[in-house]
Protein backbone atom coordinates (compact mmCIF):
# COMPACT_ATOMS: atom_id res chain seq x y z
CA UNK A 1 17.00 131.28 35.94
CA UNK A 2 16.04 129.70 32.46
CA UNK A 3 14.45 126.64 31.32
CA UNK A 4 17.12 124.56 30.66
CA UNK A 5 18.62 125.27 34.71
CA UNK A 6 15.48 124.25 35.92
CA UNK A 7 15.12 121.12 33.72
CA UNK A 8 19.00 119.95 34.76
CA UNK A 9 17.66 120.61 38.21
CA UNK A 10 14.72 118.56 38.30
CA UNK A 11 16.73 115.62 36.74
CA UNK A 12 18.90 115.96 39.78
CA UNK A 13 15.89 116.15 42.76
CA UNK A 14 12.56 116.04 43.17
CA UNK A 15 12.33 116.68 46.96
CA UNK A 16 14.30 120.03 47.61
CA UNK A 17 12.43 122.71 46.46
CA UNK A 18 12.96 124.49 43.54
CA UNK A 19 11.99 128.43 42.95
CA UNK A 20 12.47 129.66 38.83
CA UNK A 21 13.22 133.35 38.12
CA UNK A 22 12.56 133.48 34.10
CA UNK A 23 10.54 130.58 32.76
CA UNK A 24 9.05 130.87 29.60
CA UNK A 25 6.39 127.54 29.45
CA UNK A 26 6.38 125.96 32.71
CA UNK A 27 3.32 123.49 32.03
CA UNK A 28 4.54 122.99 28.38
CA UNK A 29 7.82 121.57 29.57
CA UNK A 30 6.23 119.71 32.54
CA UNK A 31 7.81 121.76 35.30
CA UNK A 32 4.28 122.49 37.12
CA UNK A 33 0.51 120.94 36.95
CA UNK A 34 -1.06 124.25 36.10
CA UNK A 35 0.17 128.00 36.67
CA UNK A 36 -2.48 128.44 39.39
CA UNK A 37 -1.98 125.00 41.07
CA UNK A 38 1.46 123.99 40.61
CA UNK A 39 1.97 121.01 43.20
CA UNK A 40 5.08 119.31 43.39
CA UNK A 41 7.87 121.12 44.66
CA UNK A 42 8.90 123.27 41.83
CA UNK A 43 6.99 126.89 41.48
CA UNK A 44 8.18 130.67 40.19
CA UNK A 45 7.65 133.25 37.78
CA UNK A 46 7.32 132.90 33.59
CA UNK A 47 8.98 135.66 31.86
CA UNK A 48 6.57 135.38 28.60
CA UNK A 49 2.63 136.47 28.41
CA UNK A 50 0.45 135.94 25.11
CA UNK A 51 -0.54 139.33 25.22
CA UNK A 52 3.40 140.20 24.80
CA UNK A 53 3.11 138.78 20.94
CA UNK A 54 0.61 141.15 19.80
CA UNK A 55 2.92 143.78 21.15
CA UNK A 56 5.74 142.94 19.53
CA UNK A 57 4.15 142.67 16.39
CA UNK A 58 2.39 146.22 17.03
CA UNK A 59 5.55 147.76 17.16
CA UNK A 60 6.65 146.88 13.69
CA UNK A 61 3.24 148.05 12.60
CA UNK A 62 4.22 151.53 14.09
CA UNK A 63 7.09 152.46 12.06
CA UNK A 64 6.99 154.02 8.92
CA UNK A 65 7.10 152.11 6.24
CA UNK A 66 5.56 149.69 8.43
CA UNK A 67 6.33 146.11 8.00
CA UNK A 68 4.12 143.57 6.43
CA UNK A 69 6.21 140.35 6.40
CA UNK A 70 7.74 139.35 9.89
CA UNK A 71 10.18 136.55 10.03
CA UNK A 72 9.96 135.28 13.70
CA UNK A 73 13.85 134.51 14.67
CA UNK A 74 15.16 131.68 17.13
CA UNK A 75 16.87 128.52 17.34
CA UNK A 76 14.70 125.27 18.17
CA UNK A 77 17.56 123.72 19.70
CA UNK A 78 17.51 125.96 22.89
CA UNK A 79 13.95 127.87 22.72
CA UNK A 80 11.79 124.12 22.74
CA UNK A 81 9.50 126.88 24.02
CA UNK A 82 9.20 128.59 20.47
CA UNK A 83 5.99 127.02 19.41
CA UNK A 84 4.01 128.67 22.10
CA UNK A 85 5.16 132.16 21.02
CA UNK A 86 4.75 131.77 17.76
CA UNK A 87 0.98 130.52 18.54
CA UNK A 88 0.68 133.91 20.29
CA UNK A 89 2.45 135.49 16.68
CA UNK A 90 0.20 134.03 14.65
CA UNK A 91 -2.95 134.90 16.56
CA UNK A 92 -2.27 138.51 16.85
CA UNK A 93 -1.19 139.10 13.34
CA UNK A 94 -4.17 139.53 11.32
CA UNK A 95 -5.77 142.81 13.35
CA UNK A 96 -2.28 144.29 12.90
CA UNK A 97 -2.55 143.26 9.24
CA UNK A 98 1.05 141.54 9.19
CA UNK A 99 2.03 138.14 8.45
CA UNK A 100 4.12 135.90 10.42
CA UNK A 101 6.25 133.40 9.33
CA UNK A 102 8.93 131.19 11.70
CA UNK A 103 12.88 131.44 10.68
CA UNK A 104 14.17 129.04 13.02
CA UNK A 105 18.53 129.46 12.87
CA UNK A 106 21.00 127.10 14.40
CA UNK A 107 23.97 128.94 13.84
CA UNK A 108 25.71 132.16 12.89
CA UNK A 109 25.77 131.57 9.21
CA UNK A 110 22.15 130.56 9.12
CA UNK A 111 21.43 134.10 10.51
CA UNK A 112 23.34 135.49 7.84
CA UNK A 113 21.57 133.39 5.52
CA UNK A 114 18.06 134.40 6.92
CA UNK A 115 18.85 137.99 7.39
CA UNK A 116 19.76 138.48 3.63
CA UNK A 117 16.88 136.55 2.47
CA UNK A 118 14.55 138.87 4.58
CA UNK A 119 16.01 142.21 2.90
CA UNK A 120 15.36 141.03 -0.82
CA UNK A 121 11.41 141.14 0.62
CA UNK A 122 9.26 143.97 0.15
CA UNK A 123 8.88 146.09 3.94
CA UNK A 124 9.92 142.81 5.19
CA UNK A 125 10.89 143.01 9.47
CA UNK A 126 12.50 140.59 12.28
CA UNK A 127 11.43 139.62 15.40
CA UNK A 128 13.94 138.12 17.42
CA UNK A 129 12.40 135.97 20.58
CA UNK A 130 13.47 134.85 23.97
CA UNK A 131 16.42 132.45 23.27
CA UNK A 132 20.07 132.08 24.92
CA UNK A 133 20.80 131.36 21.53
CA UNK A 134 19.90 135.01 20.70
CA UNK A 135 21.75 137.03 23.58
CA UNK A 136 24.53 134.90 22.80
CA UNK A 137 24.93 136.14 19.41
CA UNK A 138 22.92 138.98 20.38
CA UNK A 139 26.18 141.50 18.58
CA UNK A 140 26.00 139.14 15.15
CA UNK A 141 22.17 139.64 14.80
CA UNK A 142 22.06 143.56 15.44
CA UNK A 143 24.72 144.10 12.81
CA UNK A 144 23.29 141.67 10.34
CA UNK A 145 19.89 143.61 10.69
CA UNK A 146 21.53 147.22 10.12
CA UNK A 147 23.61 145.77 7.13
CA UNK A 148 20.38 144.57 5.64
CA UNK A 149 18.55 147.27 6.65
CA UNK A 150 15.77 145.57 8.01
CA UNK A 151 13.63 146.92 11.23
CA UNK A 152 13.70 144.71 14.23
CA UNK A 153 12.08 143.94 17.63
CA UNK A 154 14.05 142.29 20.03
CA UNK A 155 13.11 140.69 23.38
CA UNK A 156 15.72 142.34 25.36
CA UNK A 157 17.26 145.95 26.27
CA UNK A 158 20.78 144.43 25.30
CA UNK A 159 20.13 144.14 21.92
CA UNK A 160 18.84 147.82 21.99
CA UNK A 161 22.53 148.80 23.67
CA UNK A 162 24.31 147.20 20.70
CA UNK A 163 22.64 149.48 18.05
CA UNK A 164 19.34 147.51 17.58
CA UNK A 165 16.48 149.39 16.36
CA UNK A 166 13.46 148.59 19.17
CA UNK A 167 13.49 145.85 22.22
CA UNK A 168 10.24 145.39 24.48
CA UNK A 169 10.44 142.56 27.30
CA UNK A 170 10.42 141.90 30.83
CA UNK A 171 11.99 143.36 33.78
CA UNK A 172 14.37 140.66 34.63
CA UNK A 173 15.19 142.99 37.69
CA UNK A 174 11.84 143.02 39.19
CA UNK A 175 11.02 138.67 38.34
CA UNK A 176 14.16 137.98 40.71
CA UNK A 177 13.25 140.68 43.40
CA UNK A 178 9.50 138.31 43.33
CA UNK A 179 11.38 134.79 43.13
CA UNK A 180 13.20 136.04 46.34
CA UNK A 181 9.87 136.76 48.27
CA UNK A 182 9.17 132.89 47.34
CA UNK A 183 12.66 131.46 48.36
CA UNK A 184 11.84 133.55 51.65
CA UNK A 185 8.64 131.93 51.78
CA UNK A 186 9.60 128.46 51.20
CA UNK A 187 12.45 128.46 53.81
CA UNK A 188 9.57 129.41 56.12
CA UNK A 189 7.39 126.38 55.47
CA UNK A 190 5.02 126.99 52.61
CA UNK A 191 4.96 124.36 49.99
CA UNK A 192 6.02 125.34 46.68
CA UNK A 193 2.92 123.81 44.93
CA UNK A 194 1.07 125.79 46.89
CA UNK A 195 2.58 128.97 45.46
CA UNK A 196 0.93 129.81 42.07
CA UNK A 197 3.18 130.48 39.12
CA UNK A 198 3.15 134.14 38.36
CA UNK A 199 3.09 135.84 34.84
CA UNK A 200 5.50 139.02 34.57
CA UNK A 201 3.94 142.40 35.79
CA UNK A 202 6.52 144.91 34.51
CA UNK A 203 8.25 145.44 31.20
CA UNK A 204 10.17 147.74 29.26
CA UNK A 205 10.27 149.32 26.39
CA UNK A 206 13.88 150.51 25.18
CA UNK A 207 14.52 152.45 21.20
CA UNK A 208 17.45 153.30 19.41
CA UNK A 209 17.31 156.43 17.46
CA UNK A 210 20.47 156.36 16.26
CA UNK A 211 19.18 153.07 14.36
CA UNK A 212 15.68 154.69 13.53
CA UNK A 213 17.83 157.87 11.58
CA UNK A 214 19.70 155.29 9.94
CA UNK A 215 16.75 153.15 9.05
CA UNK A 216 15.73 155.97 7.42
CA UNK A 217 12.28 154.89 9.27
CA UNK A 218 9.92 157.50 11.63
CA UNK A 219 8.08 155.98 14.53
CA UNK A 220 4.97 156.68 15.67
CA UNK A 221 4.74 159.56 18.18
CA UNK A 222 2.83 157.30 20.68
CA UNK A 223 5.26 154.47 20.67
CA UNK A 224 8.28 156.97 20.87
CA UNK A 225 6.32 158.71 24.03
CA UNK A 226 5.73 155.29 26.28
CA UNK A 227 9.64 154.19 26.00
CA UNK A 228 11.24 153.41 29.38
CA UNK A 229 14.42 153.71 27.50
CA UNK A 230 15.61 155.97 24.47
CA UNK A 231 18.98 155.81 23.62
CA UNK A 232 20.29 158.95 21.49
């Protein structure tokens, strides 16, 4: 699981085979040839798809007030996968009339930093992406964002758990129960560049509404009504 496993693993063989559970850029970090043809012996399933961004960003547009200004939260030194999301951002942003700007963090008190920055701004809102970095300090950003009273997306139900406002990502669950099916199919003789990479099929939506009454935000009915997850 994760980019950085896979890379260490690679380093260490290129003939036993190699099946990836949550992979954000697999052809951007040179893991695989293409998604549909990977050849080589590495192969799996991504845990990020473009059309993700523009959901992320939609959700922030459903809240009232609605956000105009979203600072896009992660650490370059562990997301080297970061420039393909925010592509995806950036590209989405002007039908949902926001803009996007990166706020790239290396440590706790450059969250703080960026967090308090991001309240002086006018309906300003977070989105925190796919990151170890992030999960790690998953507790630091949620409190930071309810201190600051600023509405945030994050990538993961976990985040939701610890008080944050709105999380919308994949089923981690569901990209290992695949991965197996692969492993299974390996063992059995199929090549692993013969096995197309596969984007993520199922996702969930988790909210917070503890965090939405003390927001002192309202979210759109239709948002509210497609949660997987809402957590009183």
């Amino acid at each position: 699981m994760g980019t950085p496993c896979v890379a260490a693993l690679r380093r260490q063989t290129s003939a036993i085979p190699i099946v990836f559970a949550i992979v954000t850029d697999p052809v951007g970090r040179g893991f695989v040839a293409s998604l549909a043809r990977p050849g080589g012996t590495i192969t799996g399933f991504t845990d990020f798809d473009p059309p993700m961004a523009g959901k992320w960003l939609g959700m922030l547009a459903q809240i009232t007030p609605s956000a105009a200004g979203v600072a896009v939260l992660y650490n370059p030194a562990t997301a080297p996968f970061a420039g393909l999301m925010l592509s995806a951002l950036k590209g989405a942003a002007p039908a949902l009339a926001v803009a996007v700007r990166d706020a790239p963090v290396h440590n706790i008190a450059e969250i703080e930093t960026t967090m308090a920055a991001l309240a002086r701004e006018e309906r300003g809102g977070l989105l925190v992406l796919p990151d170890s970095f992030t999960i790690v300090h998953r507790e630091v950003i949620v409190a930071s964002a309810a201190r600051t009273h600023v509405p945030a997306v994050y990538w993961n139900r976990a985040f939701v758990a610890a008080g944050g406002l709105m999380s919308y990502g994949v089923d981690d669950a569901d990209l290992r129960l695949r991965a197996a099916v692969y492993v299974d199919r390996v063992l059995k003789g199929t090549k692993p560049g013969d096995l197309p990479v596969q984007n993520p099929t199922k996702f969930e939506l988790a909210i917070n509404l503890k965090t939405v009454r003390a927001l002192g935000i309202t979210i759109a009915t239709p948002l509210l009504a497609t949660a997987d997850e809402v957590i009183e």
